[in-house]
Protein backbone atom coordinates (compact mmCIF):
# COMPACT_ATOMS: atom_id res chain seq x y z
CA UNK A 1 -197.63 33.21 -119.78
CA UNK A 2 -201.24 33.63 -119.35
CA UNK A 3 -202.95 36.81 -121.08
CA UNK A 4 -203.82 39.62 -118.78
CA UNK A 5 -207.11 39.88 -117.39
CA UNK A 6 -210.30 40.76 -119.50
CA UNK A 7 -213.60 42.78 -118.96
CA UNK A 8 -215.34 38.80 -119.07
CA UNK A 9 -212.89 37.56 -115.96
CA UNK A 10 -213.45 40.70 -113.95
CA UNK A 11 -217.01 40.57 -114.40
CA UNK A 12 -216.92 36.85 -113.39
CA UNK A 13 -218.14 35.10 -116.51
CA UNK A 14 -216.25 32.72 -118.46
CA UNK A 15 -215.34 33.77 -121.63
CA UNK A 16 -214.08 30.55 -123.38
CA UNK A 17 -213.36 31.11 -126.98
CA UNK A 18 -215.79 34.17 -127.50
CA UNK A 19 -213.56 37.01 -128.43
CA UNK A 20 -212.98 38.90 -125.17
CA UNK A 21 -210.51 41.73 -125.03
CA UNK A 22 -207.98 42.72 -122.17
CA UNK A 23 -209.44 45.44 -120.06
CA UNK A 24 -207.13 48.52 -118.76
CA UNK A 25 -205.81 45.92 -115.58
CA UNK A 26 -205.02 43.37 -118.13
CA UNK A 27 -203.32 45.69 -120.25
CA UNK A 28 -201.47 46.78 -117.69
CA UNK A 29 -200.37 43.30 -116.59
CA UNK A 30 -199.26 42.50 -120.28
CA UNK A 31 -197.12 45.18 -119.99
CA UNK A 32 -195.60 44.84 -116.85
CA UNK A 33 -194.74 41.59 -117.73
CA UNK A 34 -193.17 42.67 -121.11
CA UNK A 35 -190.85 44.82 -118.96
CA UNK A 36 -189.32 41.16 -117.79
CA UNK A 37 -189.59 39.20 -120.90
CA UNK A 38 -188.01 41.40 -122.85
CA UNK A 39 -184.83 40.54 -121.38
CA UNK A 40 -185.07 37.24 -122.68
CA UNK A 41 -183.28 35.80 -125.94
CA UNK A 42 -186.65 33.94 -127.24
CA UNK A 43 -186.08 31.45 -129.95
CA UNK A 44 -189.93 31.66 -130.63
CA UNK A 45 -193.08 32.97 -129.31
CA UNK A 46 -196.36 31.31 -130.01
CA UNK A 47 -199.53 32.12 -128.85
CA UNK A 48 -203.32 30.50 -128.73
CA UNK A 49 -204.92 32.56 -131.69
CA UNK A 50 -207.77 34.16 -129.43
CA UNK A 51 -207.17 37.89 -129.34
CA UNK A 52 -206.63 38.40 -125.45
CA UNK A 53 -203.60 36.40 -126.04
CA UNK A 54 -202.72 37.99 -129.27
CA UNK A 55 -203.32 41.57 -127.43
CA UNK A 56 -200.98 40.50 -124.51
CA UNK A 57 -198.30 39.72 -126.82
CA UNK A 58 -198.61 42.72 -128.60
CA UNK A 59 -198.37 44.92 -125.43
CA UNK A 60 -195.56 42.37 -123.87
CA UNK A 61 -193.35 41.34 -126.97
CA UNK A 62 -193.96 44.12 -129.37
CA UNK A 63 -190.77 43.40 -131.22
CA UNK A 64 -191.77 39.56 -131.83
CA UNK A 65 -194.00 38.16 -134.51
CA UNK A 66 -196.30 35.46 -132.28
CA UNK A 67 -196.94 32.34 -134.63
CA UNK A 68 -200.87 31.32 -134.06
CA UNK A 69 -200.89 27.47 -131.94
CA UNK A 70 -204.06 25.98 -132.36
CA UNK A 71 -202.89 23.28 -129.61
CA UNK A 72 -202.80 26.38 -127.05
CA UNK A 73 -206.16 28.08 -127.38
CA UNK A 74 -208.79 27.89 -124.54
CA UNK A 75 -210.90 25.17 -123.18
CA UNK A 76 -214.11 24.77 -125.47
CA UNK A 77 -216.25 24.87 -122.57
CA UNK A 78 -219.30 24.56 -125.28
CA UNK A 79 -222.66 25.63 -123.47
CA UNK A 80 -220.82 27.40 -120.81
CA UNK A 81 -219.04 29.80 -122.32
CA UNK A 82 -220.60 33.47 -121.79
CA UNK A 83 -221.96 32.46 -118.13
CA UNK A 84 -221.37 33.54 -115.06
CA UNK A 85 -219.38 31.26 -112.58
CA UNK A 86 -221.97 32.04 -110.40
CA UNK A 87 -224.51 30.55 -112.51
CA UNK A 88 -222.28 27.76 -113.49
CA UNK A 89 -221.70 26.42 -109.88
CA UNK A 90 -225.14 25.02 -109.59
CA UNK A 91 -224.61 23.00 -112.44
CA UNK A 92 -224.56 19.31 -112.08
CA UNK A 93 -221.06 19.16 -113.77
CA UNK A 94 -219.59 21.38 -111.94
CA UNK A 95 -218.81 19.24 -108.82
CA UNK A 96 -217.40 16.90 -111.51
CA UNK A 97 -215.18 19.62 -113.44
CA UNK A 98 -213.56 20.19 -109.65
CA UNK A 99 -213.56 16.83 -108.20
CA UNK A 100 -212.88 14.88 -111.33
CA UNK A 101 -211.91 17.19 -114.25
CA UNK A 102 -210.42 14.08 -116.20
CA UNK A 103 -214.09 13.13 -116.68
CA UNK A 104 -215.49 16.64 -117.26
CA UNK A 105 -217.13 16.95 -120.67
CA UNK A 106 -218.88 20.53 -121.13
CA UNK A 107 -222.05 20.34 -123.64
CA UNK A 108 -221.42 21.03 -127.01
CA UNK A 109 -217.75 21.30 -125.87
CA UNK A 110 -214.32 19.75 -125.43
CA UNK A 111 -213.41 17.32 -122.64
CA UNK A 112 -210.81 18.42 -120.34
CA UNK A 113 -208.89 15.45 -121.42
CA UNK A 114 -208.99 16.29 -124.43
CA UNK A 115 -207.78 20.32 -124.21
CA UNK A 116 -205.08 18.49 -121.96
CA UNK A 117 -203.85 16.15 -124.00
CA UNK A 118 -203.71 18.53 -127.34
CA UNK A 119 -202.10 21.65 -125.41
CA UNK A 120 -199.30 19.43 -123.55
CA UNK A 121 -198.43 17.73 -127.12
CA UNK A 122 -198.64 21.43 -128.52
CA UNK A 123 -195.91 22.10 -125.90
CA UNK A 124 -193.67 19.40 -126.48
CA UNK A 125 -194.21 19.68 -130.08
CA UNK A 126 -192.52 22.84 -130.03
CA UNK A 127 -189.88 22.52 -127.26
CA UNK A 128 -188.70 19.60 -129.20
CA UNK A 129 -188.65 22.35 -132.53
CA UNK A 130 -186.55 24.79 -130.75
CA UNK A 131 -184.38 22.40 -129.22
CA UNK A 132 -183.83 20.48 -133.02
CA UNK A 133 -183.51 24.18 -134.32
CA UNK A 134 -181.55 26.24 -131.89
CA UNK A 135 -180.14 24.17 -129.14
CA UNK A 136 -181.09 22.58 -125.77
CA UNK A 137 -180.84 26.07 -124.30
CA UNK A 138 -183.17 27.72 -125.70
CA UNK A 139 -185.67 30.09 -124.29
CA UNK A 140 -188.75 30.01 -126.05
CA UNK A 141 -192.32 31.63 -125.01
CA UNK A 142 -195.76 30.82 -125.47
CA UNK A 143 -199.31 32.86 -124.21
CA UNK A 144 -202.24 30.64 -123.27
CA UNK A 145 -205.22 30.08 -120.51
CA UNK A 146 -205.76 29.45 -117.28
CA UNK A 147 -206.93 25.53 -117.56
CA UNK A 148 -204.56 24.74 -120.53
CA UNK A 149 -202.11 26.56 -118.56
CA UNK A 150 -202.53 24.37 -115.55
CA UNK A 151 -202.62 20.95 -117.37
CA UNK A 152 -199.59 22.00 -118.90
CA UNK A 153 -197.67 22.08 -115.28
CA UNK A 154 -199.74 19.49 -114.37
CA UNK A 155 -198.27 17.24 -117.26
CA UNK A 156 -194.76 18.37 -116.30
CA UNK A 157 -195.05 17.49 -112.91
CA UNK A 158 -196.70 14.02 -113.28
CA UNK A 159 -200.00 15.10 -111.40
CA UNK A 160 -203.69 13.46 -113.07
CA UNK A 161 -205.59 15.72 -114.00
CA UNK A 162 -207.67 15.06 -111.22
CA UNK A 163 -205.14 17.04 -109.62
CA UNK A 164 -204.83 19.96 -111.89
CA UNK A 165 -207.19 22.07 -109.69
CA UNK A 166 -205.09 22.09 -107.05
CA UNK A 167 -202.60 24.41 -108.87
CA UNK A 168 -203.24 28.83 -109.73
CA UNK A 169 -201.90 30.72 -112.80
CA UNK A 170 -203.26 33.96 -112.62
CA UNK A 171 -203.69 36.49 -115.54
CA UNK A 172 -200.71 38.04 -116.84
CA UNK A 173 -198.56 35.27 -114.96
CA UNK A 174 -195.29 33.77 -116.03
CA UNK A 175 -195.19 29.87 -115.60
CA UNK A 176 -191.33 28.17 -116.46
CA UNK A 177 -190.96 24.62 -117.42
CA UNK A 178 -187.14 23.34 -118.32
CA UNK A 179 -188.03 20.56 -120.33
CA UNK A 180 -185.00 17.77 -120.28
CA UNK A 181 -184.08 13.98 -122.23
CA UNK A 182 -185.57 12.27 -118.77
CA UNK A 183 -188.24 15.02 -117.45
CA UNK A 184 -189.25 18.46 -116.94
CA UNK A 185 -188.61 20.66 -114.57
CA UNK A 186 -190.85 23.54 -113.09
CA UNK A 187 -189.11 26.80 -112.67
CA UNK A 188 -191.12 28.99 -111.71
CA UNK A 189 -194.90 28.98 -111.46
CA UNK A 190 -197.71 31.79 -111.40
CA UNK A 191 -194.66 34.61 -110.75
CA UNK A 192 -196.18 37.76 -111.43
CA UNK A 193 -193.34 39.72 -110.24
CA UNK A 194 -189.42 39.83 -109.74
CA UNK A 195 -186.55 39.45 -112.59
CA UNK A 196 -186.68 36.52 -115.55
CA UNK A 197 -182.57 37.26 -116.38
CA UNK A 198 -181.81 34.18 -114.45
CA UNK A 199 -183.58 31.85 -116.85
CA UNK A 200 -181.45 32.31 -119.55
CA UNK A 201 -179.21 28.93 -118.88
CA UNK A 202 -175.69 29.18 -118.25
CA UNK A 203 -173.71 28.07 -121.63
CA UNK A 204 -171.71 24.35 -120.77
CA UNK A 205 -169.32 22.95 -122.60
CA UNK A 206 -167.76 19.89 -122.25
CA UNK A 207 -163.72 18.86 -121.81
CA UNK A 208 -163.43 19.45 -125.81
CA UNK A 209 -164.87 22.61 -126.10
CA UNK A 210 -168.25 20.91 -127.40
CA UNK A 211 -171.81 21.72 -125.89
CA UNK A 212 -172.36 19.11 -123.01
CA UNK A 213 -175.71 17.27 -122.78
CA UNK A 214 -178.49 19.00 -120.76
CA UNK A 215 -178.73 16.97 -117.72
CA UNK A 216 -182.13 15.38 -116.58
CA UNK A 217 -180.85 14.76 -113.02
CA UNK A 218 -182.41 16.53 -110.09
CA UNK A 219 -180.11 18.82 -107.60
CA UNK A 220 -180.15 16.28 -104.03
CA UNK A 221 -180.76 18.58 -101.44
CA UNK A 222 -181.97 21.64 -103.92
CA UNK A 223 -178.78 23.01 -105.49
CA UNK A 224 -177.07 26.26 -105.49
CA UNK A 225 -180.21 28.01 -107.48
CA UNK A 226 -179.74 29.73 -110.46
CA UNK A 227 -176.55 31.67 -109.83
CA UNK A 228 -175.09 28.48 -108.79
């Protein structure tokens, strides 16, 4: 999920790593979507260690104990961090962070290459954890940003990350990826609303009673859905 909105995105700046807080809307948001989540058996949550994600956590998942993922925390957007987007988009990288983000790098900052690369290994790096730990069908839950958020789904659905613009996750937003032996799947993406209960996976077993493999193959023609 991404944390709920803060006093920096409502007053159109961008707030990087600086340590903005969740304003009342993004508390609200946090909480709204805790009312979902919490209906979910999570294996682990883990969370960038900036404190609008650790605050949206803490309003969401209450009950949980977030472990800190440096692989998840925001973009360093270097000299741009604490401008306004205003500002920013009459900068001569700025055609270049939309057009051609995989050759975006901000001054004094991190590449977008780069923040992809670490926060889609991050990712993996723990699906493949909570798979080795608690089975294939595991739910697990992490709280990040916007662009990592993005490359993320990106990554899962083969786009470049020339691409990666193309695609919204708003704050306080629940993004699903079903990760899989052959490839990923995206469940769900920016859902801001509506009931998570269906993405706990049915339990399979196979003709001797034993867990069956996950199954990487797409449903031709779309499938019966969830309840299916």
């Amino acid at each position: 999920m991404r944390h709920g909105r803060t006093s920096s995105n409502a007053s159109g700046g961008l707030a990087g790593r600086q340590p903005v807080e969740l304003d009342e809307t993004g508390r609200e948001q946090a909480v709204a979507a805790g009312a979902r989540l919490r209906a979910l058996p999570f294996a682990a949550v883990v969370s960038s260690p900036l404190i609008r994600c650790r605050q949206t956590l803490e309003l969401a998942l209450p009950d949980t104990e977030p472990v800190p993922e440096d692989g998840l925390v925001e973009c360093g957007y270097g000299g741009w961090e604490g401008q306004s987007l205003k500002t920013l988009a009459k900068d001569p990288l700025w055609p270049v962070v939309q057009q051609h983000p995989s050759g975006a790098v901000f001054p004094e900052g991190e590449s977008m290459a780069a923040m992809s690369a670490r926060a889609v290994a991050a990712v993996r790096r723990w699906d493949a954890r909570v798979d080795a730990e608690h089975g294939p069908e595991a739910v697990w839950a992490a709280c990040s940003h916007g662009d990592v958020i993005k490359a993320i789904v990106a990554d899962a659905l083969g786009l470049h990350l020339d691409l990666f613009q193309r695609i919204v996750v708003d704050p306080g937003s629940v993004t699903v990826i079903r990760y899989t032996p052959l490839r990923p799947f995206l469940v769900r993406l920016n859902d801001t609303g509506g009931d998570l209960a269906a993405l706990v996976p049915p339990k399979h077993s196979g003709p001797d009673g034993t867990r069956a493999a996950v199954s990487s193959d797409a449903a031709v023609g779309g499938g019966a859905g969830a309840a299916g």
